[in-house]
Protein backbone atom coordinates (compact mmCIF):
# COMPACT_ATOMS: atom_id res chain seq x y z
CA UNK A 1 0.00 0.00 0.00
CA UNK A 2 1.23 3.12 -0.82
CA UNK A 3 2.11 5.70 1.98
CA UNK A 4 1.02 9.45 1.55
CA UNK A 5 3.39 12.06 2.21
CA UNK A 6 2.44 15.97 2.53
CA UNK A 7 5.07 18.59 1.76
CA UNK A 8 6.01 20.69 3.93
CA UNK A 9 4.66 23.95 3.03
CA UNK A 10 7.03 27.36 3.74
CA UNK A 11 4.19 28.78 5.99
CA UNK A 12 4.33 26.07 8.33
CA UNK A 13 8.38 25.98 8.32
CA UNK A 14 8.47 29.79 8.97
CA UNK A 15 5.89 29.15 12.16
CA UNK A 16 8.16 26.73 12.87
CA UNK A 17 11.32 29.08 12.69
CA UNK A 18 9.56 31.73 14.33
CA UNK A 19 8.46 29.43 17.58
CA UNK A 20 11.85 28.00 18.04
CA UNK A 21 13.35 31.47 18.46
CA UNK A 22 10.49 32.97 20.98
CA UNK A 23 11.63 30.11 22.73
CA UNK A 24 15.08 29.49 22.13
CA UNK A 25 16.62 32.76 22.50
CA UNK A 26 15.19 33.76 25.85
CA UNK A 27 17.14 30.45 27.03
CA UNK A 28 20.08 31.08 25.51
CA UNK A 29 20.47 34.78 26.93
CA UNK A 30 19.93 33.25 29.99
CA UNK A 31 22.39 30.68 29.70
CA UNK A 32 24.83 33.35 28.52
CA UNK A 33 24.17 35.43 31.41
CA UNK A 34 25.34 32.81 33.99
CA UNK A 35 28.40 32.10 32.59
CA UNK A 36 29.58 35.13 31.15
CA UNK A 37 30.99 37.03 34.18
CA UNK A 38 32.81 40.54 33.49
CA UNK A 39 36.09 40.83 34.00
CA UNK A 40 36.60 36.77 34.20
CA UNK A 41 34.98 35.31 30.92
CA UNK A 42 33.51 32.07 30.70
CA UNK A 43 33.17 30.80 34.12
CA UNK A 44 30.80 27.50 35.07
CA UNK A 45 31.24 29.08 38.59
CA UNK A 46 27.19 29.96 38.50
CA UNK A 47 26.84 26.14 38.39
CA UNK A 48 29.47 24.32 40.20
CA UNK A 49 27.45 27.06 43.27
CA UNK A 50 24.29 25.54 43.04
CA UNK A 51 24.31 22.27 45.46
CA UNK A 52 26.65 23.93 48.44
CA UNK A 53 24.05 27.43 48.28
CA UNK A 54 22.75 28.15 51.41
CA UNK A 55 18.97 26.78 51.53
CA UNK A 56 18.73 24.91 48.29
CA UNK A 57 19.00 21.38 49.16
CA UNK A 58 15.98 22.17 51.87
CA UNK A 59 14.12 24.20 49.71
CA UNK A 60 14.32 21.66 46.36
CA UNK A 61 13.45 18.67 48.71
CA UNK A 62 10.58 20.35 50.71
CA UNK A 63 9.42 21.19 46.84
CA UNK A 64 9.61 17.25 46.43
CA UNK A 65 8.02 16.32 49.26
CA UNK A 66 4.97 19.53 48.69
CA UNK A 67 5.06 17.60 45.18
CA UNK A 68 4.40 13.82 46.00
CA UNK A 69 1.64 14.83 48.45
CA UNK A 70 0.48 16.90 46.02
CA UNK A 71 0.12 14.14 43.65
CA UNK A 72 -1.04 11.10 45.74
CA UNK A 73 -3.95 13.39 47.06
CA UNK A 74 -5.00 14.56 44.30
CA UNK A 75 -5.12 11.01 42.37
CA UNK A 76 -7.13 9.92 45.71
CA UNK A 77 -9.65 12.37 45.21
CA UNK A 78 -10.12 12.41 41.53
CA UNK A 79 -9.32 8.75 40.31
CA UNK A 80 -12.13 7.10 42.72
CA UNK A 81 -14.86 9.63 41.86
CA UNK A 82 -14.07 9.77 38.02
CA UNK A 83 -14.32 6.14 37.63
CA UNK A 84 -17.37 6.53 39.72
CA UNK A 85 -19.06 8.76 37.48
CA UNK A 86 -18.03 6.85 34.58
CA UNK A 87 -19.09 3.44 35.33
CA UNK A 88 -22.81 4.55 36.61
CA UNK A 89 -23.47 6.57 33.45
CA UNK A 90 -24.83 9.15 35.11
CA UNK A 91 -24.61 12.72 32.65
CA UNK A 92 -25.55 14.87 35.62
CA UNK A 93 -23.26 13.35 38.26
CA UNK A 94 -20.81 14.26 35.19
CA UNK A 95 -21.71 17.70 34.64
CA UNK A 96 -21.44 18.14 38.05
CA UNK A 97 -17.93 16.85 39.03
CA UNK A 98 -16.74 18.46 35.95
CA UNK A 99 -18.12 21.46 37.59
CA UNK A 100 -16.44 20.90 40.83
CA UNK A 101 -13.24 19.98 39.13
CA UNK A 102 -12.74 23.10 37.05
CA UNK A 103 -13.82 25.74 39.45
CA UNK A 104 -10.53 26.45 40.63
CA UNK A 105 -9.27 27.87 37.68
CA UNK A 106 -11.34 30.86 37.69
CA UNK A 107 -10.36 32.15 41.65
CA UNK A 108 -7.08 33.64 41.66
CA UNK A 109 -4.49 32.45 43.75
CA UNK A 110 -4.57 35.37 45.38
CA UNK A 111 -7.91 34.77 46.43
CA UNK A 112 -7.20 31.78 47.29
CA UNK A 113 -4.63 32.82 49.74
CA UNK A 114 -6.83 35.59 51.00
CA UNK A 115 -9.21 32.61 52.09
CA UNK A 116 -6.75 30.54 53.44
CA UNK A 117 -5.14 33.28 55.98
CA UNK A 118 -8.64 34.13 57.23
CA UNK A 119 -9.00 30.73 58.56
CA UNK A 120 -5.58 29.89 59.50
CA UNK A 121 -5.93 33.59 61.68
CA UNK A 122 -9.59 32.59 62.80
CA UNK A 123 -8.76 29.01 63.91
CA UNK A 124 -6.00 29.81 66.71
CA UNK A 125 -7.91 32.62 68.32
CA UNK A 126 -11.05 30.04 68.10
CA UNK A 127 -9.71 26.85 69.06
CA UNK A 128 -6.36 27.28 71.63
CA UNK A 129 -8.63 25.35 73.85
CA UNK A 130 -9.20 22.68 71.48
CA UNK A 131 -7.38 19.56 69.98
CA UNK A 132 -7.81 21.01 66.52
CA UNK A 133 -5.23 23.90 67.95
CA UNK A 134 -2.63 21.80 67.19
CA UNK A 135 -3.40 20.59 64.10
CA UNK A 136 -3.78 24.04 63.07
CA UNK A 137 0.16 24.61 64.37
CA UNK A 138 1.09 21.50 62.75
CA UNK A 139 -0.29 22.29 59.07
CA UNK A 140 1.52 25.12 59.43
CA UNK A 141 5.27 23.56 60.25
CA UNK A 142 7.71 25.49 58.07
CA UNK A 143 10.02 22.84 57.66
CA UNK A 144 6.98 20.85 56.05
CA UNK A 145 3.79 22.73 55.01
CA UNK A 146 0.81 21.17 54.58
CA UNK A 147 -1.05 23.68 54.33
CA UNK A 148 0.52 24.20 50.62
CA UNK A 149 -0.76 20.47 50.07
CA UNK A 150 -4.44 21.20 50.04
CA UNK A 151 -4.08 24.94 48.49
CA UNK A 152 -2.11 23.01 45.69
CA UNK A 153 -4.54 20.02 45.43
CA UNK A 154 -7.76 22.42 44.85
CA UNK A 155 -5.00 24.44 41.99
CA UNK A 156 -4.25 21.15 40.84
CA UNK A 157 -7.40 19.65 40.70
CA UNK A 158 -8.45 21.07 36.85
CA UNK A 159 -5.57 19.81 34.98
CA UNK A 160 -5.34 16.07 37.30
CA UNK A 161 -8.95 16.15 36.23
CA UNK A 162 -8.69 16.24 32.60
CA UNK A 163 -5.93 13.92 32.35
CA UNK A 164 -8.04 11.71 33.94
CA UNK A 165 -11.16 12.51 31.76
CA UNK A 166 -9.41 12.20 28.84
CA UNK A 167 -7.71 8.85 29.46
CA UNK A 168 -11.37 7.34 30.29
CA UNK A 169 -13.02 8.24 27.48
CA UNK A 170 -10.27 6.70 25.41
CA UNK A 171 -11.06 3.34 27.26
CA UNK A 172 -14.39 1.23 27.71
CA UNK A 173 -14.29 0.80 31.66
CA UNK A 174 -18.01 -0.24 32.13
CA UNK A 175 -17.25 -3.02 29.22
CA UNK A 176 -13.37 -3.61 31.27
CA UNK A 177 -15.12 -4.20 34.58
CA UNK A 178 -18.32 -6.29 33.04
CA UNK A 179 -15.58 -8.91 31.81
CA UNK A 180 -13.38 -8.55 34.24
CA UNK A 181 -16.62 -9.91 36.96
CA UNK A 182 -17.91 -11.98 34.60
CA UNK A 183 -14.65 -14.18 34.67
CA UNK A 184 -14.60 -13.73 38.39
CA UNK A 185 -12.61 -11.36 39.66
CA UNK A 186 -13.42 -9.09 42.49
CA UNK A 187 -14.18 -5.01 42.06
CA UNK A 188 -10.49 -4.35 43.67
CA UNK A 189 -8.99 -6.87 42.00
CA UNK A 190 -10.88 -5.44 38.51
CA UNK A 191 -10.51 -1.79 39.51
CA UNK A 192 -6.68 -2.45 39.94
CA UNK A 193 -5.45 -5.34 37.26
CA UNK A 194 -7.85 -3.96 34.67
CA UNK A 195 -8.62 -0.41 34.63
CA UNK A 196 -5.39 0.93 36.16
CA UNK A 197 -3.07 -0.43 33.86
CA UNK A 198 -5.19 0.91 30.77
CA UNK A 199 -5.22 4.65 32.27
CA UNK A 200 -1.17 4.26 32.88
CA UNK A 201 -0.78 6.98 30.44
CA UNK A 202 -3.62 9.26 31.54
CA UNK A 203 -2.30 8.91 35.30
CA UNK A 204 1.54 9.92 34.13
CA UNK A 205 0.26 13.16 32.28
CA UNK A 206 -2.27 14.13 35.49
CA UNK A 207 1.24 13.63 37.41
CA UNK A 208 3.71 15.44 35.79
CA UNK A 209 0.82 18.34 35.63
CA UNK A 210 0.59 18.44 39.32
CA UNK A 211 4.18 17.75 39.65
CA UNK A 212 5.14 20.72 37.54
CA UNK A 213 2.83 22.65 38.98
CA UNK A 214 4.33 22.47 42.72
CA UNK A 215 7.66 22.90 41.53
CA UNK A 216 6.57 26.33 39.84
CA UNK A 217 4.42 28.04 41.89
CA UNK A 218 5.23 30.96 43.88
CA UNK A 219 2.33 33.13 44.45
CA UNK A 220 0.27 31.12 47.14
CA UNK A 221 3.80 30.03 49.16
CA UNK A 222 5.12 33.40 49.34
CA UNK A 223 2.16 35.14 50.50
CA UNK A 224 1.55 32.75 53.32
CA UNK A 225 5.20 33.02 54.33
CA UNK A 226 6.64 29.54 53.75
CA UNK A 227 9.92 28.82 51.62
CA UNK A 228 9.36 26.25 48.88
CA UNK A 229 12.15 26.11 46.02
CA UNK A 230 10.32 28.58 43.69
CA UNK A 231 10.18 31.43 46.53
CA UNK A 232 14.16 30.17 47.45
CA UNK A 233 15.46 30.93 43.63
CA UNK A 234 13.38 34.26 43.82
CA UNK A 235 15.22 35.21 47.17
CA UNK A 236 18.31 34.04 46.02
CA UNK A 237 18.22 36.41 42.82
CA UNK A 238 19.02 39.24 45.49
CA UNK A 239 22.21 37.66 46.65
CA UNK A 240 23.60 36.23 43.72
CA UNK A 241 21.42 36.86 40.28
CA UNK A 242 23.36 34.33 38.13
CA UNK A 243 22.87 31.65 40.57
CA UNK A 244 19.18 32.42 40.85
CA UNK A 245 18.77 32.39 36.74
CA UNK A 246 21.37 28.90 36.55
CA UNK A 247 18.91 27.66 39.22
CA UNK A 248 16.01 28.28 37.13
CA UNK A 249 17.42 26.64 33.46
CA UNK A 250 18.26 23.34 35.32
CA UNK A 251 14.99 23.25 36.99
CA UNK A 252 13.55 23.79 33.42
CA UNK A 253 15.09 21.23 31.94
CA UNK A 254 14.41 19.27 34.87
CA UNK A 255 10.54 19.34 33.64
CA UNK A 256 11.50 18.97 30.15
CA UNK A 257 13.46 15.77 31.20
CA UNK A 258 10.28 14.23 32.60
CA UNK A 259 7.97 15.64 29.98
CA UNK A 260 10.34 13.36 27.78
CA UNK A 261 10.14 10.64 30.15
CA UNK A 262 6.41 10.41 30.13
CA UNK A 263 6.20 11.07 26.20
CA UNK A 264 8.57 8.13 26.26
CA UNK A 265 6.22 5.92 28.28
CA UNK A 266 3.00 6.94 26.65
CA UNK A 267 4.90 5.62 23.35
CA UNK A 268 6.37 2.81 24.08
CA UNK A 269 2.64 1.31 25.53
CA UNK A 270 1.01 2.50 22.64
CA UNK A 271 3.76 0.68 20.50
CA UNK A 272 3.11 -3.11 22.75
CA UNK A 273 -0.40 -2.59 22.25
CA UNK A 274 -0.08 -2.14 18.48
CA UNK A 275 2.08 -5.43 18.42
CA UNK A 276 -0.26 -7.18 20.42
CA UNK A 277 -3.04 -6.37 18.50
CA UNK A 278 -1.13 -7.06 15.42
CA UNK A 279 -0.40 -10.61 17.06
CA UNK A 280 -3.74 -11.32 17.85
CA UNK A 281 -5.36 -10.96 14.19
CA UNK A 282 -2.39 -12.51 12.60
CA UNK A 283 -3.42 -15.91 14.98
């Protein structure tokens, strides 16, 4: 069978051209900026800086940490009631989750934050006499914050949402689960050996979203007066602006690395499943 090729038109090279440089050459004046030093030339000294500057080991891993919680909570909220809504075919329990889901990207962070100090000022005048004083204290642990967990789960909770949404319409769950008890398997057991592994993909991308998401955000941190890594590089740019702006690239390429990473894995099942189906109709 003969394969059909399209040209490439000039139109779409020049878009192409033009993209690469918006996004190119903001990276490479960067990248010329922390090694270029005046008066000493080419100097890596920006970089070699990074692991032994004061705060960023605790600030990067507190970013992990923010991160992973970030993650697991949000795929605990979303996952159970997606598959929920899905499997019971219910259009208005759908329009309303999807509701729920997307609200938070039309309040600002900042009113967001605005919401969250109110209660975190109310609740200690309120409740010293009460149990719940101390969990207010402990939510609020600068060497930990979880606090940022659940303002980063309900900023989160669109684009884990979609992922999510997307991967189950690409897959027949009510069909998945209707085989999977008609051959006798239990609803954990078909929950987790049959739907799971088909929404692999669609879990990675809801993920990295979130994941890239903590790692980035500085608005709703800074305001509430805790020091993830995005608030450390901005408070490092005072001291020591090249280290701030190195800082930044490798945490960029950082999120590129596991954008590739998940690309990768998103392929690569795609590419088994196209063998195995090829398998199957060839027997």
């Amino acid at each position: 069978m003969a394969r059909l090729t399209y040209p490439l038109r000039p139109w779409r090279g020049a878009v192409l051209l033009i993209a690469g440089i918006y996004f190119l050459v903001p990276l490479l004046a960067s990248l010329v900026f922390t090694v270029d030093v005046p008066g000493q030339g080419l100097t890596l000294e920006s970089y070699t800086q990074i692991f032994s500057a004061d705060g960023f080991t605790a600030a990067l891993l507190r970013s992990v940490g923010l991160a992973l919680c970030t993650v697991a909570l949000a795929l605990l909220l979303t996952l159970p009631a997606a598959l929920a809504v899905r499997l019971s075919g219910s259009g208005r329990l759908r329009a309303v989750l999807e509701v729920v889901c997307t609200l938070p990207l039309v309040v600002p962070p900042v009113a967001l934050v605005a919401g969250l100090g109110t209660v975190l000022k109310w609740g200690p005048d309120h409740l010293a006499t009460t149990p719940l004083y101390q969990t207010f204290v402990a939510i609020q642990n600068p060497s930990f914050p979880l606090v940022l967990v659940f303002a980063y789960v309900v900023m989160a909770l669109p684009f884990v949402y979609r992922s999510l949404d997307a991967g189950l319409r690409a897959v027949d769950v009510r069909t998945l689960v209707e085989a999977a008890r008609d051959l006798g398997a239990s609803w954990p057991r078909a929950l987790f050996a049959v739907v799971l592994p088909n929404l692999r993909t669609a879990l990675l991308n809801a993920s990295f979203l979130a994941l890239a998401l903590v790692l980035g955000e500085f608005t709703v941190a800074s305001l509430l007066g805790f020091q993830p890594f995005a608030v450390w590089i901005v408070q490092a740019s005072g001291d020591n602006a090249q280290l701030s702006v190195a800082v930044s690239l490798l945490s960029l390429l950082l999120t590129w690395g596991l954008l590739l990473v998940v690309t990768g894995l998103a392929r690569t099942r795609g590419t088994r499943g196209a063998r195995k189906s090829r398998k199957k109709e060839a027997v």
